[in-house]
N, C-alpha and C. Protein backbone atom coordinates (compact mmCIF):
# COMPACT_ATOMS: atom_id res chain seq x y z
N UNK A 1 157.35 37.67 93.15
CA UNK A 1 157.52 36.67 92.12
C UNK A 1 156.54 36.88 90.98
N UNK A 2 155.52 36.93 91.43
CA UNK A 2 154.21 37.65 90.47
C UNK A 2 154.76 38.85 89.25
N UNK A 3 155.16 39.69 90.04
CA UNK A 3 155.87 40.83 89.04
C UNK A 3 157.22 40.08 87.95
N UNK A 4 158.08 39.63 88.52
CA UNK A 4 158.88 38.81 87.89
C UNK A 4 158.35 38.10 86.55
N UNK A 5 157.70 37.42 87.21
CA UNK A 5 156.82 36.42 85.95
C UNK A 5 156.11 37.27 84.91
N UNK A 6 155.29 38.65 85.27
CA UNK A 6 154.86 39.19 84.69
C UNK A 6 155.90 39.97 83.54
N UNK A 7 157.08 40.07 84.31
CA UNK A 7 158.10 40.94 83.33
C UNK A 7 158.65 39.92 82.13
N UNK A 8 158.47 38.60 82.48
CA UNK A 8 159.21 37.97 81.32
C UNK A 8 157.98 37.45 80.61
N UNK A 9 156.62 37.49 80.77
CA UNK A 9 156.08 37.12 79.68
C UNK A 9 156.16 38.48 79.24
N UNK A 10 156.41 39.66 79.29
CA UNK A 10 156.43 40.97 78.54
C UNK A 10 157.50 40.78 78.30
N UNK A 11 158.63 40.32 78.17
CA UNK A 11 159.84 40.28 77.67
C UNK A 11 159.88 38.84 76.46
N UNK A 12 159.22 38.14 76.40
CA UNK A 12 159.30 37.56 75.83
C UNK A 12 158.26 37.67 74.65
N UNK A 13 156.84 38.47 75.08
CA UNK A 13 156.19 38.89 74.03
C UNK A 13 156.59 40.17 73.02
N UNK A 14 157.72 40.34 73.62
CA UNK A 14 158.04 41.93 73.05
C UNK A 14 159.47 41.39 71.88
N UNK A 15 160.29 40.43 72.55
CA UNK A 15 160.87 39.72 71.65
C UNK A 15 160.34 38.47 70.72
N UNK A 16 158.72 38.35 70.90
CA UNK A 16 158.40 37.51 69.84
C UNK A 16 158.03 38.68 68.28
N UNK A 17 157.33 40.18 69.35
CA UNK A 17 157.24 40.53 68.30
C UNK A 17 158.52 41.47 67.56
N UNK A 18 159.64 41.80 68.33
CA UNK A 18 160.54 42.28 67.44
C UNK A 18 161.07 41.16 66.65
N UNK A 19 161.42 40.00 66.27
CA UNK A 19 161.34 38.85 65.45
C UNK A 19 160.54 38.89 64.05
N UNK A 20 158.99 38.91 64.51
CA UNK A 20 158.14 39.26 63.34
C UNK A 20 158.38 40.80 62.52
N UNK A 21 158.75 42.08 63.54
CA UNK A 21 159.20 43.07 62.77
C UNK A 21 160.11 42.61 61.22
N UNK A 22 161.70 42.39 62.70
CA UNK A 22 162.50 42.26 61.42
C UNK A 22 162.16 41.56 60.50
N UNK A 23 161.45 40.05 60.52
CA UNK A 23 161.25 39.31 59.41
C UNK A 23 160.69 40.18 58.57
N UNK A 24 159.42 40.88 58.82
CA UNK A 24 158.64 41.35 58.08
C UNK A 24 159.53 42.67 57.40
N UNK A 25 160.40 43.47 57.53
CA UNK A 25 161.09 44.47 57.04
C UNK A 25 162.12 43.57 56.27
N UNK A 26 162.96 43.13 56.41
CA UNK A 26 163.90 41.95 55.34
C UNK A 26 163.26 41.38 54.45
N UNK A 27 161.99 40.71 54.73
CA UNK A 27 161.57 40.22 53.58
C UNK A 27 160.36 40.53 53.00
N UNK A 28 159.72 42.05 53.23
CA UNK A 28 158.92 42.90 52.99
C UNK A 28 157.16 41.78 52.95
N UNK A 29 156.96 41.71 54.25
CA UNK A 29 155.80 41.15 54.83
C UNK A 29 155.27 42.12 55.87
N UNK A 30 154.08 42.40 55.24
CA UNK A 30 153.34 43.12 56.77
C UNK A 30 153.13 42.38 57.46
N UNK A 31 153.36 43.67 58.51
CA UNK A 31 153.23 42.49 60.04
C UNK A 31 152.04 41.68 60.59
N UNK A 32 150.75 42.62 59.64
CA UNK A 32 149.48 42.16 59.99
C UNK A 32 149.24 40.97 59.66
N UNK A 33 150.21 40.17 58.29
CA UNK A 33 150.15 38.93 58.14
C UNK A 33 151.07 38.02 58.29
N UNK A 34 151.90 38.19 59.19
CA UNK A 34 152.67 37.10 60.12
C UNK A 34 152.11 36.64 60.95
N UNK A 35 151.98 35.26 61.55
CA UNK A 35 151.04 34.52 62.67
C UNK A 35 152.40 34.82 63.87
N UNK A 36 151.30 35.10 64.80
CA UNK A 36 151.86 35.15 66.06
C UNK A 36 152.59 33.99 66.47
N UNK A 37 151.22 32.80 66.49
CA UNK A 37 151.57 31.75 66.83
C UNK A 37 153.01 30.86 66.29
N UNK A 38 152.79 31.24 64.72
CA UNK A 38 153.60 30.43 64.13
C UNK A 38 155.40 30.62 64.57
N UNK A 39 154.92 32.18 64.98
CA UNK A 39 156.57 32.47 65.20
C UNK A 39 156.89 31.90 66.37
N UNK A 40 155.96 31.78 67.62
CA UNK A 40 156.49 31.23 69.11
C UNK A 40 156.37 29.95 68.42
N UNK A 41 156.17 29.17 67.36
CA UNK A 41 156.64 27.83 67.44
C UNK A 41 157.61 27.83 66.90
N UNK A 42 158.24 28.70 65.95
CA UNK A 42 159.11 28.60 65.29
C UNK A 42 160.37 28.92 66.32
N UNK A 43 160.33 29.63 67.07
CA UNK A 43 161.62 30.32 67.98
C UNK A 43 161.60 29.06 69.23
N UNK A 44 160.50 28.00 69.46
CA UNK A 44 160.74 27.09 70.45
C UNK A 44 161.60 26.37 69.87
N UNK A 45 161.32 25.70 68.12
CA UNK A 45 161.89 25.04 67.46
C UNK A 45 163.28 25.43 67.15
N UNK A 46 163.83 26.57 67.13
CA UNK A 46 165.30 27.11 66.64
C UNK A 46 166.12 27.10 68.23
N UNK A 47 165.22 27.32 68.97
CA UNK A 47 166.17 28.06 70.07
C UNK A 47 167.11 26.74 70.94
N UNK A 48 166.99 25.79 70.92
CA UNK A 48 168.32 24.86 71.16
C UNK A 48 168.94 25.08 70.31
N UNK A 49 168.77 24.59 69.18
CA UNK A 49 169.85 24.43 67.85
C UNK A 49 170.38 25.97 67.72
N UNK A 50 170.26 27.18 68.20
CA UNK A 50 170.64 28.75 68.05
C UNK A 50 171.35 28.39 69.23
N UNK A 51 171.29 28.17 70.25
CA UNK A 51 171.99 27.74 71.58
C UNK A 51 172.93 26.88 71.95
N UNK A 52 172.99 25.91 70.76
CA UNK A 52 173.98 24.77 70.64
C UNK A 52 174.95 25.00 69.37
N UNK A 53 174.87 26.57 68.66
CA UNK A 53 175.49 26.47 67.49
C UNK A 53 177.26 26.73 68.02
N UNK A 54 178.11 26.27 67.41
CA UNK A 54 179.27 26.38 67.92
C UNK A 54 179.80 27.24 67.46
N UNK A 55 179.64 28.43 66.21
CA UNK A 55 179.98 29.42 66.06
C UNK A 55 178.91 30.90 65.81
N UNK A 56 179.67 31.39 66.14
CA UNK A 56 178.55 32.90 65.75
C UNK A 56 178.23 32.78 64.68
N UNK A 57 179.10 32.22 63.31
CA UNK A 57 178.98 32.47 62.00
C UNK A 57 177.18 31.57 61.99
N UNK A 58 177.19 30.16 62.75
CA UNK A 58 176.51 29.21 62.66
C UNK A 58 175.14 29.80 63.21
N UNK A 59 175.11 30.66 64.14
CA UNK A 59 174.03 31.28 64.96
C UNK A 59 173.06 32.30 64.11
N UNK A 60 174.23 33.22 63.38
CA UNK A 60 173.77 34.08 62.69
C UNK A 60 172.62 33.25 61.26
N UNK A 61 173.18 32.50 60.95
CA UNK A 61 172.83 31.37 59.74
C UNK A 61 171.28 31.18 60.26
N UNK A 62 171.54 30.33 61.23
CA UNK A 62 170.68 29.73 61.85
C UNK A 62 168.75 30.59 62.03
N UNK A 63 169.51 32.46 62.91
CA UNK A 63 168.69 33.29 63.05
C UNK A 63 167.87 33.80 61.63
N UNK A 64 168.98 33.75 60.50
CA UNK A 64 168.50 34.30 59.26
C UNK A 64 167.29 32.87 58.79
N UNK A 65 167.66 32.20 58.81
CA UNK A 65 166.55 30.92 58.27
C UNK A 65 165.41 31.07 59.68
N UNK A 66 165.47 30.75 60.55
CA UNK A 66 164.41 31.17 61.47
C UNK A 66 163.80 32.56 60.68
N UNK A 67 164.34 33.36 59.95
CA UNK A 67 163.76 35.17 59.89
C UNK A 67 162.77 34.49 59.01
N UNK A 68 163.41 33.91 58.00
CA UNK A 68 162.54 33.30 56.67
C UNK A 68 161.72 32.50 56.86
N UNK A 69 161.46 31.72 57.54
CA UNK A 69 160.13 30.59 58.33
C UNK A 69 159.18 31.33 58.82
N UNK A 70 159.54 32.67 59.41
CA UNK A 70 158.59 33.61 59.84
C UNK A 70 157.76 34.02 59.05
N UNK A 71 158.52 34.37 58.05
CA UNK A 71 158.04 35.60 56.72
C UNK A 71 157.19 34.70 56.41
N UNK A 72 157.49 33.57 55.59
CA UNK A 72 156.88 32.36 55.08
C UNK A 72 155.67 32.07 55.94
N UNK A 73 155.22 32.07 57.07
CA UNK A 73 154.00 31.86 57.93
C UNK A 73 153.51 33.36 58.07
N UNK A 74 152.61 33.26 56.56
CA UNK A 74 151.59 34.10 56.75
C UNK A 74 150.09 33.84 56.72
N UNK A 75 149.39 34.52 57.59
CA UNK A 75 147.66 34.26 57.95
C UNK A 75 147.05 35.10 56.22
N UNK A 76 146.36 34.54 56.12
CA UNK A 76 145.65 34.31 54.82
C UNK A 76 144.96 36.17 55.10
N UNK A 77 144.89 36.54 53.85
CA UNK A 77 144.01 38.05 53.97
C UNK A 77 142.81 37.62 54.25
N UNK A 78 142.17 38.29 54.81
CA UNK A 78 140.75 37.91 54.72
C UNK A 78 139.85 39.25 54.91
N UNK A 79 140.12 40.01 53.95
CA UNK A 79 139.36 41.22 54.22
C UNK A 79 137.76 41.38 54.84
N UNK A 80 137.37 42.43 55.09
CA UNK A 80 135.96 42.60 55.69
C UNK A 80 135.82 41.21 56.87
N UNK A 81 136.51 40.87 57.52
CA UNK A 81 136.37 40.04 58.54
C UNK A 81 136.11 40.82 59.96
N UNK A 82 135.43 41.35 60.80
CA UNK A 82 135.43 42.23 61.57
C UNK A 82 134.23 41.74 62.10
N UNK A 83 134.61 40.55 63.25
CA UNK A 83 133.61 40.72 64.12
C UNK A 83 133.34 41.06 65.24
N UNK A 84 132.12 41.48 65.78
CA UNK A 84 132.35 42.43 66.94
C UNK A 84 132.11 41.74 68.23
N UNK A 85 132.73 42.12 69.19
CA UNK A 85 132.92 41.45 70.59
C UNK A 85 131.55 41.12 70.99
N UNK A 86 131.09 40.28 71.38
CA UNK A 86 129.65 40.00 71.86
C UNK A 86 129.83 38.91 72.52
N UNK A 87 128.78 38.65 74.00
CA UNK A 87 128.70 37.97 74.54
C UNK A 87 127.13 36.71 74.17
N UNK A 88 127.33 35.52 73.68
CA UNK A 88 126.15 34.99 73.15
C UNK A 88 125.72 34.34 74.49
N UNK A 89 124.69 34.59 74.75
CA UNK A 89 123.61 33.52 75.81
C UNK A 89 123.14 32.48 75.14
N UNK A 90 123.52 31.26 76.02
CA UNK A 90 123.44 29.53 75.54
C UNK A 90 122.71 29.23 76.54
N UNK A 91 121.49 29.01 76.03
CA UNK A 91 120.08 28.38 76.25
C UNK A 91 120.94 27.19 77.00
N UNK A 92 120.20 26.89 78.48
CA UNK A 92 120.42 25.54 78.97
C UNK A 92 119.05 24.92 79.73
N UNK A 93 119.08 23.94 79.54
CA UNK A 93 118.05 22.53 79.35
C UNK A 93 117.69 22.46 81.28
N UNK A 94 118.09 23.84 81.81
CA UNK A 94 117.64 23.68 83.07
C UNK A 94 117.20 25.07 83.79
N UNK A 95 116.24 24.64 85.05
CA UNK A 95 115.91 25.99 85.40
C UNK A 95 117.16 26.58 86.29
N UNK A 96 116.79 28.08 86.58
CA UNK A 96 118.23 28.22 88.06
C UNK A 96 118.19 27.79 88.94
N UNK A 97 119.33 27.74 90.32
CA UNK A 97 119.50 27.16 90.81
C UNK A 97 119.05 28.59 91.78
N UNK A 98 118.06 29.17 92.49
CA UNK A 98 118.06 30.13 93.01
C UNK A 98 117.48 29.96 94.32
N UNK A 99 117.46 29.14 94.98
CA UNK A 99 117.23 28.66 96.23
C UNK A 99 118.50 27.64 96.89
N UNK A 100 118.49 27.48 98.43
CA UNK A 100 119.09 26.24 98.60
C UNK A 100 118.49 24.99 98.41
N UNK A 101 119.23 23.98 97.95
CA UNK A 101 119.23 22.49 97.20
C UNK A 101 117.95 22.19 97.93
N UNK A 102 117.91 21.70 99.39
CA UNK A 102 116.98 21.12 99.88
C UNK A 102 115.35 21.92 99.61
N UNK A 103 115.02 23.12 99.73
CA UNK A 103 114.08 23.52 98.83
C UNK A 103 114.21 23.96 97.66
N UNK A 104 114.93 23.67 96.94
CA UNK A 104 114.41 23.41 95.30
C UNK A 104 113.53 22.61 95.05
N UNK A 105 112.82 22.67 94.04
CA UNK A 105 111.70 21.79 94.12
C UNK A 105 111.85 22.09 92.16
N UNK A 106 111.76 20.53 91.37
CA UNK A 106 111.49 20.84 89.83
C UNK A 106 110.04 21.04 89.33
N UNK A 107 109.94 21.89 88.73
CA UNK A 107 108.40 22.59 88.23
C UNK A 107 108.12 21.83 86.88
N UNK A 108 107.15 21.51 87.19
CA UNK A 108 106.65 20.67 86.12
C UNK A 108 105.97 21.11 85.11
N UNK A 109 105.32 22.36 84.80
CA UNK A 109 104.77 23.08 84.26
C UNK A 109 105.71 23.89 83.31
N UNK A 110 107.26 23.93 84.17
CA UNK A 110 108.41 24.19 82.93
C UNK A 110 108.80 23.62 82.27
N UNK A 111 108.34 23.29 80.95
CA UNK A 111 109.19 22.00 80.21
C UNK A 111 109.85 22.39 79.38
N UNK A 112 110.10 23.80 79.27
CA UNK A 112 111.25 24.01 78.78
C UNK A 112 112.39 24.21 78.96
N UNK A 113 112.69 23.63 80.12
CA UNK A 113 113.72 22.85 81.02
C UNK A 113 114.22 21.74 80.85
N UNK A 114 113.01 21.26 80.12
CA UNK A 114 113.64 19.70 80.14
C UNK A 114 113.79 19.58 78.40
N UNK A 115 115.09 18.81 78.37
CA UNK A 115 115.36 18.44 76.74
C UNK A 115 114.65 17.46 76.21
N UNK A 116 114.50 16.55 76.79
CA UNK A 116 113.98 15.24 75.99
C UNK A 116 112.38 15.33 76.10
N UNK A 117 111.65 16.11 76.24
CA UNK A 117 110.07 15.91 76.25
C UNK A 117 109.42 16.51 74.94
């Protein structure tokens, strides 16, 4: 079942991004500035009404205005934005926990452990 599940979020990420392709080739948008996001909201939002259309003519309609909502949701340029993966260490207001509970003992001489002093 695991594998299953795994195949349709790859099937469904692979048809979110052939979506953003075509939009982006029809209505000459790089792909780098189409939002991911915007398109899985946009294809949650179409896909009854694409599913309930009563003709192909209506479906096709339907897919072409979904193409254009795509195009239209673009992420802002933001050149020289490049930040690099890093893990930040967040200072906390306590010592470790490196013994069992019953001998732990709080050190009083650490007060930089404690926030409010």
């Amino acid at each position: 079942m695991l594998h299953k599940e795994l195949e349709m979020f790859f099937i469904a990420y692979n048809l979110t991004r052939c979506l953003m392709a075509q939009a982006g080739a029809i209505y000459e948008v790089p792909m780098e500035r189409l939002s991911f996001k915007g398109t899985v909201d946009s294809v949650r939002q179409f896909s009854v009404a694409i599913a309930q259309a009563r003709s192909r003519k209506n479906q096709k309609q339907l897919i072409a205005h979904l193409l254009k909502i795509i195009a239209k949701d673009e992420v802002p340029d933001r050149p020289g934005r490049r930040d690099p993966r890093a893990v930040k260490r967040r200072p906390k207001p306590y010592q470790l926990l490196n013994r069992p509970r019953h001998l732990m003992i709080e050190l009083e001489h650490r007060s930089k452990y404690r926030k409010n002093l």
